[in-house]
Protein backbone atom coordinates (compact mmCIF):
# COMPACT_ATOMS: atom_id res chain seq x y z
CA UNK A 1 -17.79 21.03 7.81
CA UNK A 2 -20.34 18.25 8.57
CA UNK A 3 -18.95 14.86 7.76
CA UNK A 4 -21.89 12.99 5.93
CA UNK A 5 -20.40 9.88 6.41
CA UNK A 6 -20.78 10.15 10.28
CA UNK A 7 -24.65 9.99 9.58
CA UNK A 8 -25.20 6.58 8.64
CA UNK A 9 -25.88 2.94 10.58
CA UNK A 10 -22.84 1.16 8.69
CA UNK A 11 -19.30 0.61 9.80
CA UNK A 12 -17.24 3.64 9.43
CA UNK A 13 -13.87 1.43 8.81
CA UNK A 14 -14.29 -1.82 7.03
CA UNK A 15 -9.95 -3.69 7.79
CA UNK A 16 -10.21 -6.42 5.50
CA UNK A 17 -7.48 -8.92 5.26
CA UNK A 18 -6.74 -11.38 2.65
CA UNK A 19 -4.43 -14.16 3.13
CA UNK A 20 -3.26 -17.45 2.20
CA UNK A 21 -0.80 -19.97 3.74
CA UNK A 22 0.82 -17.50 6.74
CA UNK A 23 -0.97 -17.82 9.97
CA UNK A 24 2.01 -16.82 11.69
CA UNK A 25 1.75 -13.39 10.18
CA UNK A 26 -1.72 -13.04 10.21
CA UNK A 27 -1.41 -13.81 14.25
CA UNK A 28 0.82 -10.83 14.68
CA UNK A 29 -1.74 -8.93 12.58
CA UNK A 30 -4.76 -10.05 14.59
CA UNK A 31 -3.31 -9.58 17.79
CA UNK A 32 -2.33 -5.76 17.28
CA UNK A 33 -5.77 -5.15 15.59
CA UNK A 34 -7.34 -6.56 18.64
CA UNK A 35 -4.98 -4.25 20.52
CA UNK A 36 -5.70 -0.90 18.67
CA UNK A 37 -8.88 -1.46 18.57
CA UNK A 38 -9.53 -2.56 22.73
CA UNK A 39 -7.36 0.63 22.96
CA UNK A 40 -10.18 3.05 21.35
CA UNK A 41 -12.01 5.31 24.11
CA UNK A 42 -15.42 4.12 23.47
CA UNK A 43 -17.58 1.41 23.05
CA UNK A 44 -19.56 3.34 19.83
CA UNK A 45 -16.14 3.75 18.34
CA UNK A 46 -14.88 0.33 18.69
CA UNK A 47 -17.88 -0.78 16.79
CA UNK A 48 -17.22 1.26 14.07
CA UNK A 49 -14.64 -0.50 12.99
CA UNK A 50 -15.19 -4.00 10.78
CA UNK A 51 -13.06 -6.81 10.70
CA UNK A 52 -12.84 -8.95 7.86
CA UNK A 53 -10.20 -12.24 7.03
CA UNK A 54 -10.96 -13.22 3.46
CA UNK A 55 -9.02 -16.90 3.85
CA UNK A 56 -8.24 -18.28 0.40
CA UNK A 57 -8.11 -21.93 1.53
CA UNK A 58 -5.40 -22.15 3.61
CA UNK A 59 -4.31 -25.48 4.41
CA UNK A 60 -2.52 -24.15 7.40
CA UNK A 61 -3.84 -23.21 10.74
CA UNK A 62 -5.38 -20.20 9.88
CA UNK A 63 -8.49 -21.18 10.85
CA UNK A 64 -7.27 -21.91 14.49
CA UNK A 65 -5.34 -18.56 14.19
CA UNK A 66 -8.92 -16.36 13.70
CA UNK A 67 -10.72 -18.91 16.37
CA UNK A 68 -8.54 -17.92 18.79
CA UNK A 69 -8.51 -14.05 18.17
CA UNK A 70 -12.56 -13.93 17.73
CA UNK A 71 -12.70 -16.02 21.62
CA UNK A 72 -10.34 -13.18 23.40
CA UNK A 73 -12.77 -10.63 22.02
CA UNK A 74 -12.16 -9.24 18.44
CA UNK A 75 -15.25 -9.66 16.55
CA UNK A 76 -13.82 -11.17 12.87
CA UNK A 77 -16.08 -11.64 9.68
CA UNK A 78 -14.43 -14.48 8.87
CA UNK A 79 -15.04 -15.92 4.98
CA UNK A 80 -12.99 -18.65 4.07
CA UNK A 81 -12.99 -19.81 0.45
CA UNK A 82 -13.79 -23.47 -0.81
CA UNK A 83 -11.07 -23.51 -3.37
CA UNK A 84 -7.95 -20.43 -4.05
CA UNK A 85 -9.30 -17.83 -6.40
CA UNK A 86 -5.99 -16.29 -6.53
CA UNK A 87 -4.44 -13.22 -5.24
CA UNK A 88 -6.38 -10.85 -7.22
CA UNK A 89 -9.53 -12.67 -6.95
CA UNK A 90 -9.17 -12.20 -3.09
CA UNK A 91 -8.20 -8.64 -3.06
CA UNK A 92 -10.89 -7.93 -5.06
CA UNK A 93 -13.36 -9.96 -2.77
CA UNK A 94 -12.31 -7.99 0.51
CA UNK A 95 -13.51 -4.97 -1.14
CA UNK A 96 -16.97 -6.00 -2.72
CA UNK A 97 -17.22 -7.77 0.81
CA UNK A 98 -16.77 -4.59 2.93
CA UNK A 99 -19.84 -3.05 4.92
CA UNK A 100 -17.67 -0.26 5.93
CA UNK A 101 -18.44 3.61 4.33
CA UNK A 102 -13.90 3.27 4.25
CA UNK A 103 -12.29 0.19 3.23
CA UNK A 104 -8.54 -0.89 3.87
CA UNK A 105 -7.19 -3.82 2.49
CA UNK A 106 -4.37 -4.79 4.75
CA UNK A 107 -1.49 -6.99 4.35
CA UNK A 108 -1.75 -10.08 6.31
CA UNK A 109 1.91 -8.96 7.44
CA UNK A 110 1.15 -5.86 7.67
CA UNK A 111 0.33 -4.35 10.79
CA UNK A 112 -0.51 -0.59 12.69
CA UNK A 113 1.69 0.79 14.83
CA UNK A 114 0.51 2.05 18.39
CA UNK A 115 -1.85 4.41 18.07
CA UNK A 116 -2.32 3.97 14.56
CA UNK A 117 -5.62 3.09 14.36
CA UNK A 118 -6.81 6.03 16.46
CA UNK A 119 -4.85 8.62 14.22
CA UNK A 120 -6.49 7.18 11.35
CA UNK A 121 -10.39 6.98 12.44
CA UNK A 122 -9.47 10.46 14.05
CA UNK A 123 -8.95 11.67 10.18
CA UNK A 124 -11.63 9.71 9.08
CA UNK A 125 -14.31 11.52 11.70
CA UNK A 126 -12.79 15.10 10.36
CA UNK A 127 -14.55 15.25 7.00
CA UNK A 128 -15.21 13.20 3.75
CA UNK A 129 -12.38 12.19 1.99
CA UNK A 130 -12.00 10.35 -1.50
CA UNK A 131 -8.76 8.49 -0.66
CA UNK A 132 -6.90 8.65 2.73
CA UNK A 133 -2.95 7.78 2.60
CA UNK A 134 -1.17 6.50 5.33
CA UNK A 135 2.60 6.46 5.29
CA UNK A 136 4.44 3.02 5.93
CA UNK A 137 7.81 1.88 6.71
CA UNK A 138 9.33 -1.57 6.35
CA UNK A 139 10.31 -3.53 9.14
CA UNK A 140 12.29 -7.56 9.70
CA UNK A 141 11.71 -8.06 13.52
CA UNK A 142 10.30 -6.09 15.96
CA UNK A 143 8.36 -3.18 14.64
CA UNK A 144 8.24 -1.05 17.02
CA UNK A 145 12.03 -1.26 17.68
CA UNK A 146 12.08 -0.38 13.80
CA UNK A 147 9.69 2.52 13.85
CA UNK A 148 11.82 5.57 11.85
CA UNK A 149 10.60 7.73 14.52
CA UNK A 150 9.38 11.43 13.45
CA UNK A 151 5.96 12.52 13.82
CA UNK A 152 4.86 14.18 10.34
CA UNK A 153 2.29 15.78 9.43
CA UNK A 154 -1.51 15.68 7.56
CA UNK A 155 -1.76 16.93 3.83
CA UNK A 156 -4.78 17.64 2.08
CA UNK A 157 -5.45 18.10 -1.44
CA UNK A 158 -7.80 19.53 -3.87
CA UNK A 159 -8.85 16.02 -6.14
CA UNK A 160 -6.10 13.66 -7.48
CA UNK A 161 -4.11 15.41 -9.64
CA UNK A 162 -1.96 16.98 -7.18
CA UNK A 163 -2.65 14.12 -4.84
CA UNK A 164 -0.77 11.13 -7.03
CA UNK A 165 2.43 12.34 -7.17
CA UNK A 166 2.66 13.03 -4.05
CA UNK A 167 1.87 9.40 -2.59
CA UNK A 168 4.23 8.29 -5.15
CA UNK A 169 4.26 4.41 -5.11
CA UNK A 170 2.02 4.37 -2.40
CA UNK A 171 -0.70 4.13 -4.66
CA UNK A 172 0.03 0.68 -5.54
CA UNK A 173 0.22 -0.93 -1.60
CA UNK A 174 -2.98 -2.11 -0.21
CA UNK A 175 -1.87 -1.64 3.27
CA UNK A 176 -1.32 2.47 2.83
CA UNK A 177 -4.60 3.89 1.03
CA UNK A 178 -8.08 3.52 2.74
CA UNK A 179 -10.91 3.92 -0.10
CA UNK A 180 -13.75 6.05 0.35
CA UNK A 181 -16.28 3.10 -0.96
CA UNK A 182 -19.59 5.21 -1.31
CA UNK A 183 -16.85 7.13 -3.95
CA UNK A 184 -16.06 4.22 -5.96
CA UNK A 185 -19.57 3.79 -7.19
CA UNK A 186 -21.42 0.42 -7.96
CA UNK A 187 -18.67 -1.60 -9.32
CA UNK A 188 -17.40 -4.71 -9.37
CA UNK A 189 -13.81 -5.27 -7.95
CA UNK A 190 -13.26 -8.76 -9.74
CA UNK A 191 -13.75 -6.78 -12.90
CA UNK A 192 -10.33 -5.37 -12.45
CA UNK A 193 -8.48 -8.36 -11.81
CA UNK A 194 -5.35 -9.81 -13.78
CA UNK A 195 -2.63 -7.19 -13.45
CA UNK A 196 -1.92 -7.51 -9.62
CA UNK A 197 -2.77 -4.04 -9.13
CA UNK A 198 -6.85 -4.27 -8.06
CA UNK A 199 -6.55 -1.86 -5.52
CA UNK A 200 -5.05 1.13 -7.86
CA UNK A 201 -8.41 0.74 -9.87
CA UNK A 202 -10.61 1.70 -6.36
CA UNK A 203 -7.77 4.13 -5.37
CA UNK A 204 -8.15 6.29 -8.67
CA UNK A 205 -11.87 5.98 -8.70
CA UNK A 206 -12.13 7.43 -4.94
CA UNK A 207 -9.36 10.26 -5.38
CA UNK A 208 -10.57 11.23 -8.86
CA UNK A 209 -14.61 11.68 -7.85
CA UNK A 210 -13.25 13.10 -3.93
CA UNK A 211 -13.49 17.15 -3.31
CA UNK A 212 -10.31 16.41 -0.98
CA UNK A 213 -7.44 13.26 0.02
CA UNK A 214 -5.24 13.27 2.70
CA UNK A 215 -1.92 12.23 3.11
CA UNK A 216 -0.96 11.15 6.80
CA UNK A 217 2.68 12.10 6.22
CA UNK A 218 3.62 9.59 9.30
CA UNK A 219 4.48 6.54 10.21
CA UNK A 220 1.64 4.39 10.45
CA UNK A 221 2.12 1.43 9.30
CA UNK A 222 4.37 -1.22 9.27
CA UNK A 223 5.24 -3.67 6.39
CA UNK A 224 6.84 -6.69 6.35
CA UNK A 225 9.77 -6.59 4.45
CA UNK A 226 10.59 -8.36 1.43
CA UNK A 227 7.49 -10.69 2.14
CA UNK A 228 5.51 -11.23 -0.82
CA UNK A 229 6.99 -11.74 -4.34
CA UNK A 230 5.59 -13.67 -7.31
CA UNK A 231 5.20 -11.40 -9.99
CA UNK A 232 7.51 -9.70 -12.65
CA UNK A 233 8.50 -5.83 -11.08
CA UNK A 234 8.66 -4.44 -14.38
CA UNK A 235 5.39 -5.87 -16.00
CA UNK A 236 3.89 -4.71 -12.90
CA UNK A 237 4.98 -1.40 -11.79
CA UNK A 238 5.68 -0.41 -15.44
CA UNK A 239 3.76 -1.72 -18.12
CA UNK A 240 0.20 -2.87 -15.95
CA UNK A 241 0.33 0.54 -13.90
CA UNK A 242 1.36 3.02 -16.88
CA UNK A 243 -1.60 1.14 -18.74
CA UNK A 244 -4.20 1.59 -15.66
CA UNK A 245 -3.43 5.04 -15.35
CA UNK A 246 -3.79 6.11 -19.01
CA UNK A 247 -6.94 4.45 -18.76
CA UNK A 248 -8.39 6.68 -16.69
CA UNK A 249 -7.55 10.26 -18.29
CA UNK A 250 -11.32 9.60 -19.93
CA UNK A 251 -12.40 9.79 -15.39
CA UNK A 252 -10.50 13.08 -15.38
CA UNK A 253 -7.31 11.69 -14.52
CA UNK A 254 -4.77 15.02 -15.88
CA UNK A 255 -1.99 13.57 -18.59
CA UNK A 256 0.49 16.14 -16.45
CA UNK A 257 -0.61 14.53 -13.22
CA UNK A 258 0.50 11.22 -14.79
CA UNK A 259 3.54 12.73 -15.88
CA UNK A 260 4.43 13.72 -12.76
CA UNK A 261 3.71 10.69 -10.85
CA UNK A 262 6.31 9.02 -13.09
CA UNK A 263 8.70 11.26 -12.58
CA UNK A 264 8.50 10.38 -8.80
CA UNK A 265 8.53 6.80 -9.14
CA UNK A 266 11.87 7.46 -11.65
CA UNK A 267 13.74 9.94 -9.26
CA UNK A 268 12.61 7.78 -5.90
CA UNK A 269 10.90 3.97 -6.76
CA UNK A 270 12.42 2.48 -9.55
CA UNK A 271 16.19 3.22 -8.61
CA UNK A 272 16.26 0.66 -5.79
CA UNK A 273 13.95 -2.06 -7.75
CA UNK A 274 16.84 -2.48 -10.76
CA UNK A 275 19.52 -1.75 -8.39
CA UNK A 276 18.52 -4.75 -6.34
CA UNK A 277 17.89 -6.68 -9.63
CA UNK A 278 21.49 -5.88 -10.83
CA UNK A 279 22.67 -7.10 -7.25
CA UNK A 280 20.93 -10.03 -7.20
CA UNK A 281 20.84 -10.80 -10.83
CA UNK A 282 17.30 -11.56 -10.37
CA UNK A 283 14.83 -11.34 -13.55
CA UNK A 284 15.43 -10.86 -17.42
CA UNK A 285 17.45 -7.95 -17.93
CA UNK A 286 16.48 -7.77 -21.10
CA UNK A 287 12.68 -7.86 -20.70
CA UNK A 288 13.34 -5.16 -17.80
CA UNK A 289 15.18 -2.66 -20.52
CA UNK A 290 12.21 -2.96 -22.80
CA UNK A 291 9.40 -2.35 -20.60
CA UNK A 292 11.19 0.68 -19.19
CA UNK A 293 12.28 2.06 -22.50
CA UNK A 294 8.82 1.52 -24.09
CA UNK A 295 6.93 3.49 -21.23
CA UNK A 296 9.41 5.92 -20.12
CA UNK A 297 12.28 5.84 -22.93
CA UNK A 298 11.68 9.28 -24.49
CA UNK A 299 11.81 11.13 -20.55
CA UNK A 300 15.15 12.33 -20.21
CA UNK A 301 15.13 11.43 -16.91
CA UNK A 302 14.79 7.86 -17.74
CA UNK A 303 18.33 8.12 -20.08
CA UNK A 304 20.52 9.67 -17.66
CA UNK A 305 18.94 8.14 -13.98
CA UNK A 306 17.51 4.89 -14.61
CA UNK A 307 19.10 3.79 -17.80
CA UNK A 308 22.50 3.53 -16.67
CA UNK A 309 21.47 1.41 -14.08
CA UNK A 310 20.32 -1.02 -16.41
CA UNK A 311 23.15 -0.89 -19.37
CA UNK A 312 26.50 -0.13 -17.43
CA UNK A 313 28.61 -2.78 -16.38
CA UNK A 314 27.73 -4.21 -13.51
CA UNK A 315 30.20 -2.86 -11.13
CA UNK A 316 29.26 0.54 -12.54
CA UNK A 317 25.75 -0.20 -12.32
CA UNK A 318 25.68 -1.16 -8.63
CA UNK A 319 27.63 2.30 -7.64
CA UNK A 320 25.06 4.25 -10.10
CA UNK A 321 21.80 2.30 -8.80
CA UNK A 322 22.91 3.00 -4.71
CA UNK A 323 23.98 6.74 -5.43
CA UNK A 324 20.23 6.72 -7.45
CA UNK A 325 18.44 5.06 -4.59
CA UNK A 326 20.21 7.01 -1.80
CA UNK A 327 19.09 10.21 -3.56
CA UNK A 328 16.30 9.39 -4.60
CA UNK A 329 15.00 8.14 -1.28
CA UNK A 330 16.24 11.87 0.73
CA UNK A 331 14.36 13.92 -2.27
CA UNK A 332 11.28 11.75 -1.19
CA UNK A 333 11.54 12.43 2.09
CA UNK A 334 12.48 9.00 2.90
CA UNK A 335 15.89 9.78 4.36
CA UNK A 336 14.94 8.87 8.37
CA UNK A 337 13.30 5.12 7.08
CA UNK A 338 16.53 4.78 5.26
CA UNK A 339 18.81 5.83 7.82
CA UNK A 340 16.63 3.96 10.07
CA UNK A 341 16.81 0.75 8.07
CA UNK A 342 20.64 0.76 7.89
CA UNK A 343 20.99 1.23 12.20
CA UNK A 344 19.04 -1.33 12.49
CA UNK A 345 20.52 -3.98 10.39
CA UNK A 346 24.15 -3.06 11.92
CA UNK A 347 22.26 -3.33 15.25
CA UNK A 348 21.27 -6.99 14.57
CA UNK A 349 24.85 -7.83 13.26
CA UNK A 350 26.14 -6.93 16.71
């Protein structure tokens, strides 16, 4: 099948980054992109691929940080804003910002592991997709040391209604899902700010108008863990999403597909997020209970998986949530990162 996309003058890969305050990370970030991308076999594919650091006025040295990278060679679009517009605000600016025909928003922590980048623009020159998934693990130090191992495998599907569940929580991480931007339409990303999910706005739009998505069921990317943080789980992953995905049942969004999707995020998502809440006693319980039990309180599955994690005594609760989470995480095919993340952190207590 010809890949129209292949036929036009523009990028075929726009990697935007937006960031604020962490030039460390974004060094680590740079430096790999420039690696990946010097790595490529040929000149006309190297300049396929854009890179963009949407700065939202650092006071840091990230300036210095994308000086340096640009003079050993990586071409940067570098756009540096007079003021912060806020997280959304920046998201939402990489993505109206983008020449590329696919856009990735990626963490300023985030980076690809070796080889990444040619796996993905490999996928990319196939055919047209609407939204292309890339699965990520999280890492603390070294992240190739980290790396789960496995190799995986590519999945495509028919639209987005089998699609969604099967990315599961993926949907809502900039650094797995590059958009199919010609798909989106004319829109405006800043119209979509306020809920600190812009990018699950452009991901629906792409998979819902796409004739196929891929999932890249492999390692790809790796995430900084437990690196970001500002904003209320529950309000976020509960209440904002649930609300963004009803809205788009009038796009052709299926009320089953959304069904389903929630009933991955219950079996293998939420478990660990009030497990860790209960263990830290981080966050108003109370506010948690009622956002859950609002969205999700009439799903059985809800009551007897995610409740008790919530209501039981504490002791209880923290056996419940890690039997939840541990099971959760092997029925989503998660078992190597997990087993992966615990070897590791005995490793480093050694």
């Amino acid at each position: 099948m010809e890949n129209p996309i292949l036929n036009t003058d523009r990028p075929l890969l726009t990697l935007s980054i937006p960031t604020y305050q962490r030039s460390g990370f974004l060094a680590a970030t740079l430096e790999q992109l420039r690696a990946e991308i010097q790595a490529l076999d040929a000149p006309e594919r190297r300049a396929r691929v854009e890179v963009v650091v949407s700065d939202n006025a650092s006071a840091d040295d990230t300036p210095q940080v994308v000086a340096d990278v640009q003079a050993k060679g990586l071409p940067i679009r570098y756009i540096r804003n007079a003021e912060n517009i806020g997280s959304d605000s920046n998201i939402a600016q990489c993505f109206n910002t983008a020449h590329g025909d696919y856009v990735l928003i990626l963490g300023d922590d985030d980076l690809f592991v070796d080889g990444g980048l040619r796996a993905l623009l490999d996928a990319l020159e196939r055919r047209e997709w609407g939204v292309v998934c890339m699965r990520p693990y999280g890492f603390e130090n070294d992240f190739r040391k980290e790396h789960p191992g496995g190799t995986g495998r590519d999945v495509e599907f028919d639209g987005a209604d089998d699609f969604l569940p099967a990315i599961g929580p993926l949907l809502t991480l900039i650094s797995s899902c590059v958009i199919n931007k010609r798909l989106v339409g004319d829109v405006d990303a800043m119209d979509f700010r306020g809920g600190n999910l812009v990018q699950v706005h452009l991901v629906l739009r792409a998979a819902i108008a796409a004739r196929a998505n891929l999932l890249m069921d492999r390692y790809l990317v790796a995430c900084k863990r437990n690196n970001s943080g500002g904003y209320d789980f529950s309000q976020v992953f509960v209440t904002n999403l649930g609300g963004i995905l009803d809205s788009y049942t009038a796009n052709g969004l299926g009320a089953h597909a959304i069904r389903r999707y929630e009933t991955r995020l219950m079996v293998a998502y939420y478990p660990f997020y009030l497990f860790r809440q209960r263990l830290a006693r981080i966050g108003d319980a109370r506010a948690t209970r009622d956002r859950f039990a609002r969205r999700l309180g009439d799903r059985w599955l809800y009551r007897f998986w995610l409740a008790p994690i919530l209501t039981l005594p504490r002791p209880l609760a923290l056996v419940w949530g890690g039997v939840a989470t541990a099971v959760g995480r092997a029925a989503s095919g998660d078992l190597r990162r997990g087993i992966a993340f615990a070897w590791n952190r005995i490793r480093s207590t050694r």
